[in-house]
PDB file of N, CA and C in Angstrom:
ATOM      1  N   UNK A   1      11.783 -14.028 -14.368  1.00  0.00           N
ATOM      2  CA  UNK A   1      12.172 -13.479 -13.086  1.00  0.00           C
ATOM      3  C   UNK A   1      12.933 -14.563 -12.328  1.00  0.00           C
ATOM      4  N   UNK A   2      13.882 -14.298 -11.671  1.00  0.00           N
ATOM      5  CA  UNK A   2      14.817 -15.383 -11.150  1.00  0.00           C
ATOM      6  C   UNK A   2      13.955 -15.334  -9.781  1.00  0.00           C
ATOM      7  N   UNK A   3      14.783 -16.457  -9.296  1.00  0.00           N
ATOM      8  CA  UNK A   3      14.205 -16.671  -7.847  1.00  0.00           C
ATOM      9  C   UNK A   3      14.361 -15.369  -6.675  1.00  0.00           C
ATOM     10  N   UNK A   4      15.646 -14.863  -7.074  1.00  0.00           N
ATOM     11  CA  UNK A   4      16.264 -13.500  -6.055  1.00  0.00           C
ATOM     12  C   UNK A   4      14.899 -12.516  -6.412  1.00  0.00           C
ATOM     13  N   UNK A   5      14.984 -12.469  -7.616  1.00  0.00           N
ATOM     14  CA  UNK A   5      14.000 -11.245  -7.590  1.00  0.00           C
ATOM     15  C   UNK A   5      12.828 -11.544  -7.493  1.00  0.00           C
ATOM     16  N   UNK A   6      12.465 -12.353  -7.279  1.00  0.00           N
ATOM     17  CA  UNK A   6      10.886 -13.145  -6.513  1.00  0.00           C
ATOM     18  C   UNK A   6      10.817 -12.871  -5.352  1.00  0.00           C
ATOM     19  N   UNK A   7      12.017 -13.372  -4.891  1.00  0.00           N
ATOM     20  CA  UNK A   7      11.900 -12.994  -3.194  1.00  0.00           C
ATOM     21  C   UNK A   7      12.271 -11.004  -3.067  1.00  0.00           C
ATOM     22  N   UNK A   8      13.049 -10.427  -4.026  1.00  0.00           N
ATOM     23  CA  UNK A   8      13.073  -9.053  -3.608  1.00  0.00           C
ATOM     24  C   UNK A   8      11.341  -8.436  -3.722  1.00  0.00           C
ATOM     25  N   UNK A   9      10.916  -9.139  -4.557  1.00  0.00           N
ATOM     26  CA  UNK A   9       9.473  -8.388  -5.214  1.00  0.00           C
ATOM     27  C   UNK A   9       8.592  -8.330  -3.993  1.00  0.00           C
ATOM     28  N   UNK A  10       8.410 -10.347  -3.263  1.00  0.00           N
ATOM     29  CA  UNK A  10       7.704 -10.357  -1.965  1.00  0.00           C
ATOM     30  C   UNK A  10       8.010  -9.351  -0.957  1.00  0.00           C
ATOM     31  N   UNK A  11       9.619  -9.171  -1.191  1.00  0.00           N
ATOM     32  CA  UNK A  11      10.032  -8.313   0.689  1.00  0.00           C
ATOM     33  C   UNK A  11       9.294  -6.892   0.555  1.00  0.00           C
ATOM     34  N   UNK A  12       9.674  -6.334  -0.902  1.00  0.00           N
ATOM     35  CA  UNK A  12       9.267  -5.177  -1.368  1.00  0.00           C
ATOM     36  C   UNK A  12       7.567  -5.454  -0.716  1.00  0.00           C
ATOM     37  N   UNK A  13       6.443  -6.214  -1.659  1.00  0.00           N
ATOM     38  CA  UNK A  13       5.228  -6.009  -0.816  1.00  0.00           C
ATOM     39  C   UNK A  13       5.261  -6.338  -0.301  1.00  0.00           C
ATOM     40  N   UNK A  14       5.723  -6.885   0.565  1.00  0.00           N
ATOM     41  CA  UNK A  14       5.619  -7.411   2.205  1.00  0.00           C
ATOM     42  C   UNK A  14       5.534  -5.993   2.748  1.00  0.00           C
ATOM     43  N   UNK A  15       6.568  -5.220   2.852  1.00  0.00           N
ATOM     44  CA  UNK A  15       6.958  -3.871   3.897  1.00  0.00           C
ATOM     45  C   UNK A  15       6.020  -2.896   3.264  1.00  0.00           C
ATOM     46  N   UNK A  16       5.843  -3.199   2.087  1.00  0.00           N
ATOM     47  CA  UNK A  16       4.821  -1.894   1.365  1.00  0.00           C
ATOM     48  C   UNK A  16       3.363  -1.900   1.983  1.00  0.00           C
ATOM     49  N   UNK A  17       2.959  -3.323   1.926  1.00  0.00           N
ATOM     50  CA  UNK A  17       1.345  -3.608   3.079  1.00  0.00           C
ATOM     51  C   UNK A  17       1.888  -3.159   4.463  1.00  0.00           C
ATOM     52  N   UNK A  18       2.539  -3.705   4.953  1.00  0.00           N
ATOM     53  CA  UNK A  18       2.656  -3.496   6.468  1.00  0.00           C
ATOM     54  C   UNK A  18       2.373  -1.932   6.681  1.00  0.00           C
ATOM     55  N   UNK A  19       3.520  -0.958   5.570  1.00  0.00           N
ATOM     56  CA  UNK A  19       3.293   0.411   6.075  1.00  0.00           C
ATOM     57  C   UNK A  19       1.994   0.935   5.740  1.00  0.00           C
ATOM     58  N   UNK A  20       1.143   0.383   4.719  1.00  0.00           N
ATOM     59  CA  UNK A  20       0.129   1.053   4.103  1.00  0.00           C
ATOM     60  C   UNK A  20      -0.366   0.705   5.412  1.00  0.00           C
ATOM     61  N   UNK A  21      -0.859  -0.394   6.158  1.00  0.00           N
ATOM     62  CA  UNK A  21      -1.918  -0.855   7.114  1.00  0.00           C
ATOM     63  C   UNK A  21      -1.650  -0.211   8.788  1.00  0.00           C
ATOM     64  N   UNK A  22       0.031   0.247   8.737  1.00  0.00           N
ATOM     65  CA  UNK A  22       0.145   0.793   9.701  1.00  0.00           C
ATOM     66  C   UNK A  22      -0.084   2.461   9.751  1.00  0.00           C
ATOM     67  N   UNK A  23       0.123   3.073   8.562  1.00  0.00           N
ATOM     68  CA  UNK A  23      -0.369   4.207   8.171  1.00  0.00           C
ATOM     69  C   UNK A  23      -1.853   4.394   8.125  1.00  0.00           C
ATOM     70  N   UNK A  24      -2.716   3.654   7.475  1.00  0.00           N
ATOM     71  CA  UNK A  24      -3.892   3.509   7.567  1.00  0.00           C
ATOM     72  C   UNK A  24      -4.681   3.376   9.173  1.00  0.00           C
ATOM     73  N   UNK A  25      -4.024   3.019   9.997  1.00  0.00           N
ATOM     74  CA  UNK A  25      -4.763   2.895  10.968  1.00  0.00           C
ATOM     75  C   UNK A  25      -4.159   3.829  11.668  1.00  0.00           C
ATOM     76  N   UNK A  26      -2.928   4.476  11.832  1.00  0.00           N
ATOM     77  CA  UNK A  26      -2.756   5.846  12.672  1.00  0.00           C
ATOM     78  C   UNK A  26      -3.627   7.004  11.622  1.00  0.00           C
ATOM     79  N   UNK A  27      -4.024   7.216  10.796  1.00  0.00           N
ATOM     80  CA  UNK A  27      -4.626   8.757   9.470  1.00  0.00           C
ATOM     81  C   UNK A  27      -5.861   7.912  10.075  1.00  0.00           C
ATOM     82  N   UNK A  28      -6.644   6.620  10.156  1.00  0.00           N
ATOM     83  CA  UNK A  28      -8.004   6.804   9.830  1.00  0.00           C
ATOM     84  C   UNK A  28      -8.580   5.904  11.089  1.00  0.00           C
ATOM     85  N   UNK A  29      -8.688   6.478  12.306  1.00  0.00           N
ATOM     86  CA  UNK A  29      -8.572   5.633  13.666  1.00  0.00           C
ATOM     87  C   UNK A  29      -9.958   5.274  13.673  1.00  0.00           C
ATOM     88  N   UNK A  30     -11.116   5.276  13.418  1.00  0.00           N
ATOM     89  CA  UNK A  30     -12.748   4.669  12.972  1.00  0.00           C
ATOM     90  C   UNK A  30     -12.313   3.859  12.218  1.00  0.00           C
ATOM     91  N   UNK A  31     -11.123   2.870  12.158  1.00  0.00           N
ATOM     92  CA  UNK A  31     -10.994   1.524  11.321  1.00  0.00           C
ATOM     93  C   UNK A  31     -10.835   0.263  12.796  1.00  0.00           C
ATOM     94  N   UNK A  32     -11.052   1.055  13.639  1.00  0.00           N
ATOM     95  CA  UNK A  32     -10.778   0.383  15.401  1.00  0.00           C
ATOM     96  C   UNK A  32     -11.943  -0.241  15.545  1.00  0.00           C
ATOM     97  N   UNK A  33     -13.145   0.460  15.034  1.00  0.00           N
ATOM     98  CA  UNK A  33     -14.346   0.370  15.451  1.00  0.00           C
ATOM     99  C   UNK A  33     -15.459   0.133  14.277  1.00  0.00           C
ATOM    100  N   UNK A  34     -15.148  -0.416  12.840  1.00  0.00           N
ATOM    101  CA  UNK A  34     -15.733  -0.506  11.402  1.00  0.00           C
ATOM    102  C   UNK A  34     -15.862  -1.716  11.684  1.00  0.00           C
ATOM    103  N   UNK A  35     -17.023  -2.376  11.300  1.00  0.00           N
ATOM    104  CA  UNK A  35     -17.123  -3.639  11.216  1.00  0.00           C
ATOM    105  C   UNK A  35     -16.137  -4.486  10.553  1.00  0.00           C
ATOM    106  N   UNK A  36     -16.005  -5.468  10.789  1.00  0.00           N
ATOM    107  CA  UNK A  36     -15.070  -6.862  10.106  1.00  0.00           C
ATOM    108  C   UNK A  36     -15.231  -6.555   8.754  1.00  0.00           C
ATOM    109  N   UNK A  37     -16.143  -6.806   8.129  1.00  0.00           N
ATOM    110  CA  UNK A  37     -17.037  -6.436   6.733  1.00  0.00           C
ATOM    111  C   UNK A  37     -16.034  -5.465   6.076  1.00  0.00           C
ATOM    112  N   UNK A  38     -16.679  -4.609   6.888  1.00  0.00           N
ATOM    113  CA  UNK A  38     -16.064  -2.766   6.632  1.00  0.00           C
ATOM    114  C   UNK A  38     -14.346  -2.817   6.442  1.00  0.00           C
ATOM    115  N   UNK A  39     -13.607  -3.634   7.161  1.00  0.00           N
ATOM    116  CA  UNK A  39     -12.017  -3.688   7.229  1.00  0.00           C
ATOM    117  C   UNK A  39     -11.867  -4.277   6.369  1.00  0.00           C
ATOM    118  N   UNK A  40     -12.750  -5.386   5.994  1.00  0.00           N
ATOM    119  CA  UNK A  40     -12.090  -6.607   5.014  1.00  0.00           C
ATOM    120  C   UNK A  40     -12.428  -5.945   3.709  1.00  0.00           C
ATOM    121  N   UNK A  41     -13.111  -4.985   3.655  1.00  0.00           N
ATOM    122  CA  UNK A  41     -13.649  -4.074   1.952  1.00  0.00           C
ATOM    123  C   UNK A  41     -12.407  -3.136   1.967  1.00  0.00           C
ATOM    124  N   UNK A  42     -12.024  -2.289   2.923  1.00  0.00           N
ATOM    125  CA  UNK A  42     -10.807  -1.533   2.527  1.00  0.00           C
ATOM    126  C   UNK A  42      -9.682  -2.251   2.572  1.00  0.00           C
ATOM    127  N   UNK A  43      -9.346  -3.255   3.333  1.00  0.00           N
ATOM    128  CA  UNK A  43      -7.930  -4.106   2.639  1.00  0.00           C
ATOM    129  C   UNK A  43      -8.230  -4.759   1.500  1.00  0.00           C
ATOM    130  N   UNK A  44      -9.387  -5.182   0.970  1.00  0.00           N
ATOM    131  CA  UNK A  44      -9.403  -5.181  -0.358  1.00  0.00           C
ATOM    132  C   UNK A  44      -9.601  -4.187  -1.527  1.00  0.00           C
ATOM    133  N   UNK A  45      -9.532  -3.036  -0.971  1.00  0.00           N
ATOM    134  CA  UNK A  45      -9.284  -1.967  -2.055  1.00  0.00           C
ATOM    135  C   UNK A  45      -8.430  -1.948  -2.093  1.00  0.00           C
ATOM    136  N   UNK A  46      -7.070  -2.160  -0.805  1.00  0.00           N
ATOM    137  CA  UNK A  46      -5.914  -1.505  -0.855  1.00  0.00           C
ATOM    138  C   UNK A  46      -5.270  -2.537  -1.492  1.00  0.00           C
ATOM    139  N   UNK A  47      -5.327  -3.823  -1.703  1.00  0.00           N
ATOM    140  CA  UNK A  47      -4.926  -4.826  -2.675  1.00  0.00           C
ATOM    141  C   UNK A  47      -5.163  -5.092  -3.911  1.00  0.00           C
ATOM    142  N   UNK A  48      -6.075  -4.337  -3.879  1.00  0.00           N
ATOM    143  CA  UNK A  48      -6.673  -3.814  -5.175  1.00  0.00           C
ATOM    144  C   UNK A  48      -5.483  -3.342  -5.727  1.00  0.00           C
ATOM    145  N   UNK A  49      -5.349  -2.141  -5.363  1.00  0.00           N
ATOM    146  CA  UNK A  49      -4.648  -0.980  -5.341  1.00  0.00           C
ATOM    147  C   UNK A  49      -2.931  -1.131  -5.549  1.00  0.00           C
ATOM    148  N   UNK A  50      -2.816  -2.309  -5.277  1.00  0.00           N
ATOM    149  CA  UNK A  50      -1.233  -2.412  -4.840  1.00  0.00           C
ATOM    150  C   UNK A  50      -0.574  -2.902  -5.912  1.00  0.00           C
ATOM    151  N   UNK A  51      -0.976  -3.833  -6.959  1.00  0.00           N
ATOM    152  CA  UNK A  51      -0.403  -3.769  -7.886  1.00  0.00           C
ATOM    153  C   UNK A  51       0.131  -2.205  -9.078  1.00  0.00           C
ATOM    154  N   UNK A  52      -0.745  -2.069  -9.480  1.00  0.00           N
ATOM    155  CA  UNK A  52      -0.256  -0.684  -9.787  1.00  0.00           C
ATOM    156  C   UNK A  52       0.261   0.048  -8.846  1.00  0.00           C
ATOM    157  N   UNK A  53       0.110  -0.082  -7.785  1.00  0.00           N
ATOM    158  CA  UNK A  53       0.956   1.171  -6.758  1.00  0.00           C
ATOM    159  C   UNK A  53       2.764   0.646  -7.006  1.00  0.00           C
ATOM    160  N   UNK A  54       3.134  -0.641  -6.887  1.00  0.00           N
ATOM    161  CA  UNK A  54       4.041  -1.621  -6.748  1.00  0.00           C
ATOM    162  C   UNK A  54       4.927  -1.016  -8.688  1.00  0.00           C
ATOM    163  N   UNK A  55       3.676  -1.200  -9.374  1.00  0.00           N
ATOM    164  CA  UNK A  55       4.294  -1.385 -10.856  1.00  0.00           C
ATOM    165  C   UNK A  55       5.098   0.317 -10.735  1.00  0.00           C
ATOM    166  N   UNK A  56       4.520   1.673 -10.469  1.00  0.00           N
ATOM    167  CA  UNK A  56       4.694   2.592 -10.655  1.00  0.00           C
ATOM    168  C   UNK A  56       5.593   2.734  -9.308  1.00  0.00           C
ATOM    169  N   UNK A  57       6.050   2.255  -8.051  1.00  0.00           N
ATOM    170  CA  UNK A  57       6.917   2.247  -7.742  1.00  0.00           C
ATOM    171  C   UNK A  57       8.219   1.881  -8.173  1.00  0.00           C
ATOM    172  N   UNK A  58       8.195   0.672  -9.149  1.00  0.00           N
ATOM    173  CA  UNK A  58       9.665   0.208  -9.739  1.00  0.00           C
ATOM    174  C   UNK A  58       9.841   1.031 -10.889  1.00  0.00           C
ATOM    175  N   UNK A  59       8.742   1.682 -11.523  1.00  0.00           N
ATOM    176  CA  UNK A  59       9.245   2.562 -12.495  1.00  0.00           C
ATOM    177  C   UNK A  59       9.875   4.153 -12.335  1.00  0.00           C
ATOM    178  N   UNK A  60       9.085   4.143 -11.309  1.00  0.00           N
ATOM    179  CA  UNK A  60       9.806   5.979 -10.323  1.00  0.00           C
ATOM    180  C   UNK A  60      11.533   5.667  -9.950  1.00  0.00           C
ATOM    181  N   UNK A  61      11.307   4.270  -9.417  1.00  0.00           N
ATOM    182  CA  UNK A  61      12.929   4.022  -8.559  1.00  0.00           C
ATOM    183  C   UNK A  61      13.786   4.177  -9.507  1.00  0.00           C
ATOM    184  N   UNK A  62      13.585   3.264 -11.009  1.00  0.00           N
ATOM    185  CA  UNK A  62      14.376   3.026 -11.517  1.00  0.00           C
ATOM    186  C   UNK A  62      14.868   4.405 -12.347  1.00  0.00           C
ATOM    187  N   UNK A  63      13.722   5.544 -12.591  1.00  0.00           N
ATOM    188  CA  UNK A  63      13.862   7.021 -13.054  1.00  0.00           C
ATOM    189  C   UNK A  63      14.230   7.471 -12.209  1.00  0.00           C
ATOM    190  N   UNK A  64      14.293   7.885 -11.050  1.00  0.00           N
ATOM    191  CA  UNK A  64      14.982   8.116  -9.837  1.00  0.00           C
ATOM    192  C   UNK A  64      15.173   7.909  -8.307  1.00  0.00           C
ATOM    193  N   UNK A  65      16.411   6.678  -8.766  1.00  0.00           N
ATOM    194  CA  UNK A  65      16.781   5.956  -7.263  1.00  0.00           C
ATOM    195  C   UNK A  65      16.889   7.022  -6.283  1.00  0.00           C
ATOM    196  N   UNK A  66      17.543   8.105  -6.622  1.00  0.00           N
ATOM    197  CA  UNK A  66      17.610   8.729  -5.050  1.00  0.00           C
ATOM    198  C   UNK A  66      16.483   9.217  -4.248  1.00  0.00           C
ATOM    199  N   UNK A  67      15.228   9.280  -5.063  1.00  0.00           N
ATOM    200  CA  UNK A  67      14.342   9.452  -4.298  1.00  0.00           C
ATOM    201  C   UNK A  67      13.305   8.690  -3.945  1.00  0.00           C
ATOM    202  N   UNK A  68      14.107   7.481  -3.868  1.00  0.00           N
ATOM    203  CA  UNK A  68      13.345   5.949  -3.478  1.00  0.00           C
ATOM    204  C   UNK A  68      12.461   6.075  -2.206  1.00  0.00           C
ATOM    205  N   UNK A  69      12.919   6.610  -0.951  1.00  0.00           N
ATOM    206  CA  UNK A  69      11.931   6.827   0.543  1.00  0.00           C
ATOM    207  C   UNK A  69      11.297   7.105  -0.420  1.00  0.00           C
ATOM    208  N   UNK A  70      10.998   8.839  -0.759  1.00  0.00           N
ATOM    209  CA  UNK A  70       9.396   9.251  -0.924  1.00  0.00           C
ATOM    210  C   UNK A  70       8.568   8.560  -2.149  1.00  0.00           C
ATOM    211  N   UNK A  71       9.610   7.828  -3.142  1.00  0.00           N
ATOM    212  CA  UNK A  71       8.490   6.964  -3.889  1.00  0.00           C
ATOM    213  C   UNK A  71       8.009   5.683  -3.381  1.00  0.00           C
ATOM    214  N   UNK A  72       8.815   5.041  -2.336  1.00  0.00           N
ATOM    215  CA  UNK A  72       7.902   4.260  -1.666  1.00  0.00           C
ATOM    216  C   UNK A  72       7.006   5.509  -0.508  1.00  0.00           C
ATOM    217  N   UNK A  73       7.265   5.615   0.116  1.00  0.00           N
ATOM    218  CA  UNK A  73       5.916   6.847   1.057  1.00  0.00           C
ATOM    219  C   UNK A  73       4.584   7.087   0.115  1.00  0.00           C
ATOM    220  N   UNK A  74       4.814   7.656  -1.337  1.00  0.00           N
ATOM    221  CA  UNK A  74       3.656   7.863  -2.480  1.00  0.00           C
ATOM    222  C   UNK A  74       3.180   6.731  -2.845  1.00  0.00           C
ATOM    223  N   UNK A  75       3.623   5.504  -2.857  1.00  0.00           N
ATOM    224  CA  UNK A  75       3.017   4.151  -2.827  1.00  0.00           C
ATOM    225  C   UNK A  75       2.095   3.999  -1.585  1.00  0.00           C
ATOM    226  N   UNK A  76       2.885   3.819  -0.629  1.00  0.00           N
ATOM    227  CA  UNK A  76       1.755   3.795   0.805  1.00  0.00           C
ATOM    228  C   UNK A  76       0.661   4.638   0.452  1.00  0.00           C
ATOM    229  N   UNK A  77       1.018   5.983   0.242  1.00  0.00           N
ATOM    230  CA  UNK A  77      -0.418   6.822   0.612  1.00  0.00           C
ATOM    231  C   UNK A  77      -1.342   6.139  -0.581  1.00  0.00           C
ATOM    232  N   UNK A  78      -0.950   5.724  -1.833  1.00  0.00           N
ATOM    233  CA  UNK A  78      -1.539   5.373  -2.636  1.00  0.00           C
ATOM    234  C   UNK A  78      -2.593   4.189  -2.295  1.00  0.00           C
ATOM    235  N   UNK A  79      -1.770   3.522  -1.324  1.00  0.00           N
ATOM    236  CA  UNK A  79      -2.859   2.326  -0.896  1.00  0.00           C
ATOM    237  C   UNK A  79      -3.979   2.484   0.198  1.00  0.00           C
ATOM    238  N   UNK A  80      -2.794   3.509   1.195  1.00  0.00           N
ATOM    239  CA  UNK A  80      -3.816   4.253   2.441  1.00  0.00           C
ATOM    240  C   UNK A  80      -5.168   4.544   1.705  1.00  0.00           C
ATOM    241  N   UNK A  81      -4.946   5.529   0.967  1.00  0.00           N
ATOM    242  CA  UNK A  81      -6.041   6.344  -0.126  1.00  0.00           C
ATOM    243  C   UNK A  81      -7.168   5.323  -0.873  1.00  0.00           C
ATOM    244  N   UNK A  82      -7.099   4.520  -0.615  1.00  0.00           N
ATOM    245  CA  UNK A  82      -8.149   3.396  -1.605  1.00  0.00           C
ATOM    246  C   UNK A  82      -8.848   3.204  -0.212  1.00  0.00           C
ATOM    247  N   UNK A  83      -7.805   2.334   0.750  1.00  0.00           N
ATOM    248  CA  UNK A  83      -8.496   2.096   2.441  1.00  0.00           C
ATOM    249  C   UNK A  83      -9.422   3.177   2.577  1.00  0.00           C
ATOM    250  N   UNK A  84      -9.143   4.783   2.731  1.00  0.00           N
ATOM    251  CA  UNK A  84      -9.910   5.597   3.711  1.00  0.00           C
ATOM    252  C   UNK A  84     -11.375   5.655   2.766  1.00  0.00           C
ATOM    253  N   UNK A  85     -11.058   5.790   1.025  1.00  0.00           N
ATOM    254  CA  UNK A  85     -12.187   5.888   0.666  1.00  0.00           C
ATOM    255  C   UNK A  85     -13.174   5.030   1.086  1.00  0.00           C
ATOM    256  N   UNK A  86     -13.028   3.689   1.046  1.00  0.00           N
ATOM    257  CA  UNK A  86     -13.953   2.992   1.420  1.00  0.00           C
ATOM    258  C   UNK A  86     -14.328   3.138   2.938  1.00  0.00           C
ATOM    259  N   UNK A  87     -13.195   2.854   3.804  1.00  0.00           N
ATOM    260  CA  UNK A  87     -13.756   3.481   5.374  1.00  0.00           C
ATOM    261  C   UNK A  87     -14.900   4.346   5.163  1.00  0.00           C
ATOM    262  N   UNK A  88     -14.371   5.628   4.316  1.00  0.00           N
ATOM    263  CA  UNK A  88     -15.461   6.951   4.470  1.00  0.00           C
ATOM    264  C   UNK A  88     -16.505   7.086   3.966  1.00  0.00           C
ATOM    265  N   UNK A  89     -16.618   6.047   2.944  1.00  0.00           N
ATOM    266  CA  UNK A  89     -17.204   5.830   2.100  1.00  0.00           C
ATOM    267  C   UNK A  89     -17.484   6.571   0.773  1.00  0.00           C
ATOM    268  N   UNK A  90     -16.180   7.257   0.826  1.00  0.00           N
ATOM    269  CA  UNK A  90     -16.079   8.014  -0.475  1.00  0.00           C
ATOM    270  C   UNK A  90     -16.240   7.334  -1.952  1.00  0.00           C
TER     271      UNK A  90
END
């Protein structure tokens, strides 16, 4: 991997956490009020989560770029979705 695409890979999860965590907290608003504990277990699901969300994002893009928004959006929810379980304790 060259250096460019090191840094495209970071920007890529960089913006991919941000939206999962900003999505996650407008869908699951009892993350305001979950203990420290409780937050720090669902951002570690959702990091969990993010590699494969990340791997199956570059493989959707590259099968079809034009519908890059909603395969990143299906990434987010993918990570949201690990967060709420644990919030809910599903």
């Amino acid at each position: 991997m060259t250096p460019t695409q090191a840094s495209n890979l970071e920007t890529l999860g960089n913006k991919l956490g941000t939206a999962a965590l900003t999505t996650l907290i407008r869908l699951c608003p009892e993350i305001r009020t979950a203990s420290d504990e409780l937050r720090e277990a669902a951002c570690t699901a959702m990091r969990a989560k993010s590699r494969q969300a990340i791997d199956e994002l570059l493989d959707d893009g590259k099968a079809c770029p034009w519908m890059a928004e909603t395969i990143f959006a299906s990434a987010v929810m993918t990570l949201v979705n690990a967060g709420i379980k644990v919030l809910r304790g599903n």
